[in-house]
Protein backbone atom coordinates (compact mmCIF):
# COMPACT_ATOMS: atom_id res chain seq x y z
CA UNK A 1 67.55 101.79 228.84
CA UNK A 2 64.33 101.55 229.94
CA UNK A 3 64.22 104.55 232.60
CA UNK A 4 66.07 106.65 230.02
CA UNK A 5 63.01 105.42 227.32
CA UNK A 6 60.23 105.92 230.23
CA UNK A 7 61.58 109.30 231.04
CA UNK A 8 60.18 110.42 227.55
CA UNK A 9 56.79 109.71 229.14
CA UNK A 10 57.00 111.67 232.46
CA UNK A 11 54.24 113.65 231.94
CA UNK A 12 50.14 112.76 232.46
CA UNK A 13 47.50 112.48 230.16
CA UNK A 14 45.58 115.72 229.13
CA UNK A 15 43.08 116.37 231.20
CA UNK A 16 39.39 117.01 230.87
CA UNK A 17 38.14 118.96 233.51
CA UNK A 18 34.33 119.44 234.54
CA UNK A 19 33.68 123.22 235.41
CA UNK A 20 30.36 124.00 237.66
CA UNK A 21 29.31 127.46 237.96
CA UNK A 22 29.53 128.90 241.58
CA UNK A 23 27.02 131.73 242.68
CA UNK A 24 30.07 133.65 244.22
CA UNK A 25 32.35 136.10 242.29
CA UNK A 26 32.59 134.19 239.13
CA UNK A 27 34.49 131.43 240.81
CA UNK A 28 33.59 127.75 239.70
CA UNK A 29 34.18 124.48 241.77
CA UNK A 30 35.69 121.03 240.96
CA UNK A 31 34.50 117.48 241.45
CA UNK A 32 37.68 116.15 242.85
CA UNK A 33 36.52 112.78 241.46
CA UNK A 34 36.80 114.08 237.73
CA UNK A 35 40.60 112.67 237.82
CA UNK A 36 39.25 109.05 238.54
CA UNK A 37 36.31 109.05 236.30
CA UNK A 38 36.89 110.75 233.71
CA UNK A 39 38.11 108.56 230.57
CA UNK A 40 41.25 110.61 229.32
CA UNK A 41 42.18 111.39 232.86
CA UNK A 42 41.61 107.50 234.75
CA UNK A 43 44.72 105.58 233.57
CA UNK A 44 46.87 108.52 234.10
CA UNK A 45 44.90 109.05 238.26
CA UNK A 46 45.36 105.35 238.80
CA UNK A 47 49.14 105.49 238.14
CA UNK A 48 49.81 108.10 240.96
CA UNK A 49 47.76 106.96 243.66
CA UNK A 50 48.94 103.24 243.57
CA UNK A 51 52.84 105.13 242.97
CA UNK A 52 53.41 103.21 239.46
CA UNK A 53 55.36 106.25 238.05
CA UNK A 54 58.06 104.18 236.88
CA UNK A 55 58.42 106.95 233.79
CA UNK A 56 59.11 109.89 236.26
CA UNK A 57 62.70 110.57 237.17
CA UNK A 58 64.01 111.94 240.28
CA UNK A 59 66.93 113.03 238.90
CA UNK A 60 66.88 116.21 236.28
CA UNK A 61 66.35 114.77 232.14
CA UNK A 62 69.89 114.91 230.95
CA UNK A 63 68.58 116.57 227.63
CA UNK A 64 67.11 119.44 229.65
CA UNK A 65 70.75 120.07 231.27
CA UNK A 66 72.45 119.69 228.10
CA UNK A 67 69.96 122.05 225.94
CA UNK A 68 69.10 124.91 228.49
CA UNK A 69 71.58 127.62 226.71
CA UNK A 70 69.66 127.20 223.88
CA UNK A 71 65.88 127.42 224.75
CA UNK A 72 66.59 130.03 227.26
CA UNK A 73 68.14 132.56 224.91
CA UNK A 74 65.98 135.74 225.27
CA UNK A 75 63.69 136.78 222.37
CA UNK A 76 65.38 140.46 221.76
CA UNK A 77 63.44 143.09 222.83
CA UNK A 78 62.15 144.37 218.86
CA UNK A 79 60.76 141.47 218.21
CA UNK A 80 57.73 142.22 220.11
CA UNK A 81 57.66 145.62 217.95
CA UNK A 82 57.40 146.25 214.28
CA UNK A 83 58.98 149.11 212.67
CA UNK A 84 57.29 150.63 209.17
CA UNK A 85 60.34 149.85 207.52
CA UNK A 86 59.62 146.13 206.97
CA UNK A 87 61.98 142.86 207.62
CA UNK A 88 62.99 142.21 210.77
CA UNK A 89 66.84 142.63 210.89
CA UNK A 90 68.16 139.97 213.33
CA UNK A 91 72.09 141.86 213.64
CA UNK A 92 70.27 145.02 214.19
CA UNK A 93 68.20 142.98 217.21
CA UNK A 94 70.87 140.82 218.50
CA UNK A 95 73.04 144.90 219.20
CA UNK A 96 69.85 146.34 221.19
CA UNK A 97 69.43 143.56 223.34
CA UNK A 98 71.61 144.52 226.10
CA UNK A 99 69.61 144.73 229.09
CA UNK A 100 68.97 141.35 231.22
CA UNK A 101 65.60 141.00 230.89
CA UNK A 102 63.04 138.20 232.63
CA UNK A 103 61.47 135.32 230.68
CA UNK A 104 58.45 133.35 231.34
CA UNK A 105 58.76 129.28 230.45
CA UNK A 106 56.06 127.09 229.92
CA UNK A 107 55.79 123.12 230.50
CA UNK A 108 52.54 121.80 229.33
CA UNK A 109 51.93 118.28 231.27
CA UNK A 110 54.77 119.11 233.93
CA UNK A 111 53.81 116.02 236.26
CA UNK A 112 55.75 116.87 239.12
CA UNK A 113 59.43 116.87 236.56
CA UNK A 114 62.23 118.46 238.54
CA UNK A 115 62.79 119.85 235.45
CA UNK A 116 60.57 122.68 236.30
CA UNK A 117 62.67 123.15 239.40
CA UNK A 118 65.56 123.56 237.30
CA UNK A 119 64.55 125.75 234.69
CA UNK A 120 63.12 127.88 237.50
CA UNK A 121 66.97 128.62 238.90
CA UNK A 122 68.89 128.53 235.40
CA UNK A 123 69.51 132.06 235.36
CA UNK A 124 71.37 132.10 238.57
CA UNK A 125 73.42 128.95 237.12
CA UNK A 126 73.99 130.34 234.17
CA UNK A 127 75.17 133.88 235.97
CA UNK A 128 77.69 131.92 238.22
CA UNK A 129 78.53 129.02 236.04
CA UNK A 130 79.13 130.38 232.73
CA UNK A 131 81.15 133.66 231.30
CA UNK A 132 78.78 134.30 228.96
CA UNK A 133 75.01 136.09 229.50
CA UNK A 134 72.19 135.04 228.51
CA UNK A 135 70.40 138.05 228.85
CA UNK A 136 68.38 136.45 231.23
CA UNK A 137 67.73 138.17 235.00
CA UNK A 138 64.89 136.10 235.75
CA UNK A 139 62.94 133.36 234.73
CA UNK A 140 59.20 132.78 235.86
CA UNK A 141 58.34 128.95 235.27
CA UNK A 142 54.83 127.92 234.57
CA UNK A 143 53.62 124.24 234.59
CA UNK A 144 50.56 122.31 233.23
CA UNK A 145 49.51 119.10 234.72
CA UNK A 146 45.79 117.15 235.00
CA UNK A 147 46.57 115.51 238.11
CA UNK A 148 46.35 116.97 241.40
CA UNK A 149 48.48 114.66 243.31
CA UNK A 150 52.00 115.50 240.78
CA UNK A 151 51.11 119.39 241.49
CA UNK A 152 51.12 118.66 245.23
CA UNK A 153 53.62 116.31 245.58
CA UNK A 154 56.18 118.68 243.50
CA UNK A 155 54.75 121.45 245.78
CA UNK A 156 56.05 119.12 248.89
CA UNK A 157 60.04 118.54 247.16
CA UNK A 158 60.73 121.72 246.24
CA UNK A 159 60.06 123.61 249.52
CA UNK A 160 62.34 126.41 248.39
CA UNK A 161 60.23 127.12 245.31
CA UNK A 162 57.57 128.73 248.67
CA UNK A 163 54.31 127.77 246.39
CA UNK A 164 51.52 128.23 247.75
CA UNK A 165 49.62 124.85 248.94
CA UNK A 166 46.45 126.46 248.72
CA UNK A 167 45.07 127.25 244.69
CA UNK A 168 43.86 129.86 243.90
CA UNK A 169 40.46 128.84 242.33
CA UNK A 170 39.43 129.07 238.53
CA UNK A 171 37.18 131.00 236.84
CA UNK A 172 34.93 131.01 234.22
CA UNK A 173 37.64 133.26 232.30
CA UNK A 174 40.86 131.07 233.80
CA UNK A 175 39.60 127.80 233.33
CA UNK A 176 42.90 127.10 235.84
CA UNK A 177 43.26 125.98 239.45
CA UNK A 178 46.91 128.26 240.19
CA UNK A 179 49.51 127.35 242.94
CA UNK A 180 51.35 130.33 242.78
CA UNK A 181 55.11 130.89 244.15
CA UNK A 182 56.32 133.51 246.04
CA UNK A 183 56.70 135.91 244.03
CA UNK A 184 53.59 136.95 243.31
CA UNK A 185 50.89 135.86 241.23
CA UNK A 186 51.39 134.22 237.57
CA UNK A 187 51.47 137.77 235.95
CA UNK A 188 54.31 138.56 238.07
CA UNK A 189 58.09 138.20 236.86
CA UNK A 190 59.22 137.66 240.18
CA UNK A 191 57.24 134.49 240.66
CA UNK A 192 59.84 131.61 240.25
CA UNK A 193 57.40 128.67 239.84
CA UNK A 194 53.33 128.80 239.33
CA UNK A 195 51.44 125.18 238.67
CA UNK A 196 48.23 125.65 236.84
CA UNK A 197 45.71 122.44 237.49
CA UNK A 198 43.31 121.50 234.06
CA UNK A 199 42.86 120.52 230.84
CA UNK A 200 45.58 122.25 228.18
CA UNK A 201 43.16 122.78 225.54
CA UNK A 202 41.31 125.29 227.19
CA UNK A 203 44.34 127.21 227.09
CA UNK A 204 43.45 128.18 223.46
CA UNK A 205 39.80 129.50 224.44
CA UNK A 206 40.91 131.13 228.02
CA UNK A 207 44.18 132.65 226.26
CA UNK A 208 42.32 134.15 223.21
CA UNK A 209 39.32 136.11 225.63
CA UNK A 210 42.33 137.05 227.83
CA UNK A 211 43.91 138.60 224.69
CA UNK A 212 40.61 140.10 223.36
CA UNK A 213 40.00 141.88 226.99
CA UNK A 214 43.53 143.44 227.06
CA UNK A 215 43.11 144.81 223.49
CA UNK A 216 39.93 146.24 224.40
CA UNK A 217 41.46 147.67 227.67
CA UNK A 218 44.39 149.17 225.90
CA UNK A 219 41.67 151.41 222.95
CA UNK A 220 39.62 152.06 226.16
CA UNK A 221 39.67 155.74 227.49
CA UNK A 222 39.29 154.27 230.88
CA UNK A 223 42.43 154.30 233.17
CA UNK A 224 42.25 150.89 234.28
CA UNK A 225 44.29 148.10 232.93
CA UNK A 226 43.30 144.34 232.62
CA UNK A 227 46.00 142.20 234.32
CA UNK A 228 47.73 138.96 231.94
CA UNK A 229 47.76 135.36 233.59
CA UNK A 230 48.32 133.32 230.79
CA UNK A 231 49.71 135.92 228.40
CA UNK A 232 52.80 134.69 225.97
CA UNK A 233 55.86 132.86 226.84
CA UNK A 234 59.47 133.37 225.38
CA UNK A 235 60.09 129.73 225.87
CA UNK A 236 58.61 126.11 225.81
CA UNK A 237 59.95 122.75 227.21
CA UNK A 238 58.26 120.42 225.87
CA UNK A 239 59.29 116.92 228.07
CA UNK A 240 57.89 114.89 225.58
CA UNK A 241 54.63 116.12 226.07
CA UNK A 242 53.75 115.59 222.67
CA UNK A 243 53.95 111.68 222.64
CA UNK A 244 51.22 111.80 225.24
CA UNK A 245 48.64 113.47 222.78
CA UNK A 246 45.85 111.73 221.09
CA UNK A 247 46.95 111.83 216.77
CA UNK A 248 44.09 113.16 216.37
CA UNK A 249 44.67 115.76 218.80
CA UNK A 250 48.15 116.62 218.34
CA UNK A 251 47.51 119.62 214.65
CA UNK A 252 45.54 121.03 218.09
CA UNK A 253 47.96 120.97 220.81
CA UNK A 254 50.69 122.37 218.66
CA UNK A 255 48.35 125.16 217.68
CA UNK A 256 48.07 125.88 221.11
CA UNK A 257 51.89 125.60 221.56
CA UNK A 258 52.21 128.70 218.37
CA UNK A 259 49.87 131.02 220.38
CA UNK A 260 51.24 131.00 223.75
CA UNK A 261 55.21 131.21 222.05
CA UNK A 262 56.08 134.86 221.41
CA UNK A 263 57.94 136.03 218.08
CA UNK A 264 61.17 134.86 218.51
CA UNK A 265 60.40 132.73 221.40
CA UNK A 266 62.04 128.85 221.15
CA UNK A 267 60.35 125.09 222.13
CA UNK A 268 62.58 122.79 223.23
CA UNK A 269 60.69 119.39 222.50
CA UNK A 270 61.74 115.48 223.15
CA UNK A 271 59.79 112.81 221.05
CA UNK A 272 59.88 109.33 220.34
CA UNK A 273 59.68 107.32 217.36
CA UNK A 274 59.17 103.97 216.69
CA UNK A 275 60.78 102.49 213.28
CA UNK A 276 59.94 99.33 211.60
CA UNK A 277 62.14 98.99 208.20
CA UNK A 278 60.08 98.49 205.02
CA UNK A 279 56.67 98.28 207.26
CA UNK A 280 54.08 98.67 204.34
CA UNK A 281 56.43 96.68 201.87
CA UNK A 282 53.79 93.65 201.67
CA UNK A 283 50.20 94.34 203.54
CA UNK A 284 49.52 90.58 202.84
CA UNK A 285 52.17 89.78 205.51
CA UNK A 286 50.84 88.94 208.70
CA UNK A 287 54.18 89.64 210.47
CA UNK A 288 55.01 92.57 208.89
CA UNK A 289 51.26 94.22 209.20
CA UNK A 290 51.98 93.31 213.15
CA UNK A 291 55.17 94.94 213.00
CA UNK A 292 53.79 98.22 211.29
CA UNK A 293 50.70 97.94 213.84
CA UNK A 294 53.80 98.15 216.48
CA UNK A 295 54.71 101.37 215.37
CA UNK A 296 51.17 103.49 215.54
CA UNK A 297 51.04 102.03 219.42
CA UNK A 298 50.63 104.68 222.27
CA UNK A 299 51.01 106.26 224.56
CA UNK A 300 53.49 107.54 224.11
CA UNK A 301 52.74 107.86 221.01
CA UNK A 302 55.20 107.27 217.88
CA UNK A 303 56.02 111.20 216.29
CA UNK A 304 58.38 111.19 213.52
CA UNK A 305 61.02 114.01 212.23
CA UNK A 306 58.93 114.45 209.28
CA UNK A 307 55.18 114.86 211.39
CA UNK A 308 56.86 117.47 213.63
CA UNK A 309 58.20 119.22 210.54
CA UNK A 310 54.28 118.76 208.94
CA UNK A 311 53.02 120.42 212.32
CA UNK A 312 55.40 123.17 212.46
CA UNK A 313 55.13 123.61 208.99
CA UNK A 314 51.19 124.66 208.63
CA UNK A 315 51.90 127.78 210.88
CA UNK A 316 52.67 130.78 210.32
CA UNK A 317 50.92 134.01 209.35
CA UNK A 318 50.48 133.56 205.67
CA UNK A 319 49.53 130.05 205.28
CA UNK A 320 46.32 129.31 203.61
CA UNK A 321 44.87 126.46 206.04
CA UNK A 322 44.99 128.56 208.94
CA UNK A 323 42.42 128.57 211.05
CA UNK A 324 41.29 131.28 213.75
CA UNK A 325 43.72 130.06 216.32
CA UNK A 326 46.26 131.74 214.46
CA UNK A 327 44.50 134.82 213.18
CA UNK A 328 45.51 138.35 214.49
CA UNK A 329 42.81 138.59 216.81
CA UNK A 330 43.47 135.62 218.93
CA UNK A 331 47.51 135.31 218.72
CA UNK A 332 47.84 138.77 219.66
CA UNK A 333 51.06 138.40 217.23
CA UNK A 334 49.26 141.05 214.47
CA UNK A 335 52.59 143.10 213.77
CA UNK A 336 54.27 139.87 212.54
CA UNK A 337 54.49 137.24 209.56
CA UNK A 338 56.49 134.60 210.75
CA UNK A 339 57.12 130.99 210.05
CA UNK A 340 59.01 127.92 212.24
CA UNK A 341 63.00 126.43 212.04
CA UNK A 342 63.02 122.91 213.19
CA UNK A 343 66.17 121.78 213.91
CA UNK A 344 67.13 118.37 215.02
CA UNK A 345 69.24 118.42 217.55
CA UNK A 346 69.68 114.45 218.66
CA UNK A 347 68.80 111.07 217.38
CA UNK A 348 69.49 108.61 220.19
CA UNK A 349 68.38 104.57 219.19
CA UNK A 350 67.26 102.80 223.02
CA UNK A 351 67.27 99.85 221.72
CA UNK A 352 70.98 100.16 221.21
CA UNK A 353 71.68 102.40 224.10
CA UNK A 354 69.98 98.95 225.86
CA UNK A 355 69.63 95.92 223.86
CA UNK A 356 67.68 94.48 227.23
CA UNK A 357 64.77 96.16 225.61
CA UNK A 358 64.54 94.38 222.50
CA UNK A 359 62.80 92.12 224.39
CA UNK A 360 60.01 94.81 225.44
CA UNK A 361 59.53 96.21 221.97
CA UNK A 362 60.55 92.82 219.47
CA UNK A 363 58.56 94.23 216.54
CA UNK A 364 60.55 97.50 216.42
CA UNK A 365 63.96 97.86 214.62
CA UNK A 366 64.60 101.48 216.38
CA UNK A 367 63.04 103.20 218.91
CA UNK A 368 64.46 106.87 218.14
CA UNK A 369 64.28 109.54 221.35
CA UNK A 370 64.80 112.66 219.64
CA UNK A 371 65.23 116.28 220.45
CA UNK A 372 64.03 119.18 218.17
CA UNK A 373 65.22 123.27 219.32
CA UNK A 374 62.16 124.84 217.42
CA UNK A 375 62.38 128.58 216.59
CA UNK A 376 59.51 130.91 215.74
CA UNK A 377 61.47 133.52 213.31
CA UNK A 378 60.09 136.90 212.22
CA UNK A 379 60.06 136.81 208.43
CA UNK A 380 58.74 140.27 207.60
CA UNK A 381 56.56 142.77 209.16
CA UNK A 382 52.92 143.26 208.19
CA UNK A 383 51.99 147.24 206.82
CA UNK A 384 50.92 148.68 209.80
């Protein structure tokens, strides 16, 4: 159906944000025109201010409700520790982890998704809902998003969520624009929902000086402490995010994905795939060289099973083609080697969930949403 198909989409573009230097207390200003001139950003600006956001839904994804249980189970408290022994015993992890604990959620290129809302008061749910515990007291929601006018118009429908309307400004060290809930500000577990405005692949610069200042802090003799605003997150949702990204782009953004995700921490991620049978089975075919043309089309972009489990695959501590975005010093994951489970979790063809669509996509013999529960497991600890 196509709302079910756009709903994949409901995200904006990445954004590419221009950052000015201010004279006062290391805060930097914002041309509020960046949105609208900027190339990656201008399709995605256009779309909300003339209201053609067909692909958002104003009711809650169906996948998120159906999946919660499983991306909010709580990384158990010894996985962010490493004990000389050596392999990380998961029976010996699941016993200790008695205590509800909070967790901190991240949705890269949130648009204004009621999902957010909703992952923001699962833990209630699940308290009142559900005999069984997820371990779960608390959970502190943080979304990413280019465009101002999703973060403010969220800001508007969720008036219980009490974020603030006014953003706290970035800095040269939090390349972020915050609108911070009422709980505090984004290092705070009591904060149910904080929207961070800018471009996600700073994330990987601002997160890895953030990291390299608290490690600093910690071997310092001083008493003071440096305060965590991006820090790590024990769970992703990733509302098709990932069909939004550039090809080219998309080794990066998943990178980025592996250093914010804790040991033990889960993504939840939607795709979309677009299948032509036998494609490449005669290149001299004008038809079928259309066809196969049909299938590299985006956004959203087409991500098969087998490119998610290529991503996935290239991380992890001992892997030879890493590269310093997942090195000790900037994952701040040095106790661990670790590696990812991809699991698919749903295959669901639109075109037969609505044959009326056939008609949009007549070069395609599936169009595949799928969901993927991705787990970053603990395979051994490193010698200490």
């Amino acid at each position: 159906m196509v709302l079910i198909l756009l709903s994949l989409f409901s995200c904006s573009a990445v954004s590419g944000i221009n950052i000015m230097d201010s004279e006062k207390d290391n805060v930097v200003t914002t041309d509020n025109d960046d949105e609208s001139t900027r190339k990656t950003l201008q399709p995605w600006s256009d779309r909300w201010k003339n209201k053609r956001i067909g692909f958002h839904l104003k009711e809650v994804n169906p996948i998120l409700v159906k999946y919660a249980s499983d991306l909010l189970q709580l990384p158990s408290s010894n996985r962010n520790t490493c004990e000389s022994s050596g392999e990380y015993d998961e029976t010996t992890a699941a016993a200790t982890a008695t205590v509800p604990s909070p967790i901190r959620v991240f949705v890269p290129l949130c648009g204004k998704a009621v999902d957010t809302a909703y992952l923001a008061t699962a833990a209630a749910r699940t308290e009142t809902e559900t005999s069984t515990s997820t371990l779960v007291s608390s959970i502190q929601v943080v979304g990413l998003e280019g465009i101002r006018v999703a973060l403010e118009e969220f800001i508007e429908e969720h008036p219980n969520l009490n974020i603030s309307r006014e953003a706290i400004p970035r800095t040269k060290d939090i390349p972020f624009e915050r609108f911070v809930g009422s709980g505090g500000d984004d290092d705070s577990n009591n904060g149910m929902v904080s929207l961070w405005k800018g471009d996600y692949f700073d994330l990987a610069a601002a997160a890895a000086k953030e990291q390299e200042t608290q490690s600093l802090s910690s071997t310092s003799t001083s008493t003071s402490s440096s305060s965590s605003i991006i820090g790590t997150f024990g769970a992703i949702y990733d509302r098709a995010s990932i069909v939004a990204i550039e090809p080219d782009r998309r080794e990066d953004y998943v990178r980025i994905l592996d250093q914010l995700l804790e040991p033990g921490g889960r993504i939840l991620m939607v795709a979309l795939e677009r299948v032509v049978e036998n494609a490449n089975a005669n290149e001299n075919d004008v038809a079928n060289a259309n066809a196969a043309a049909a299938t590299k089309k985006g956004p959203p972009y087409s991500v098969p099973e087998s490119t998610i489990r290529k991503l996935f695959g290239r991380l992890g501590k001992h892997n030879e083609h890493n590269n310093n975005i997942n090195t000790n010093t900037t994952t701040g994951h040095k106790d661990f080697d670790y590696s990812y489970k991809v699991e698919l979790l749903q295959e669901t063809d639109q075109l037969v969930v609505n044959p009326r669509d056939r008609e949009r996509y007549p070069d395609l013999d599936r169009l595949l949403e799928t969901v993927y529960l991705i787990r970053k497991e603990v395979v051994q600890c490193s010698a200490l």
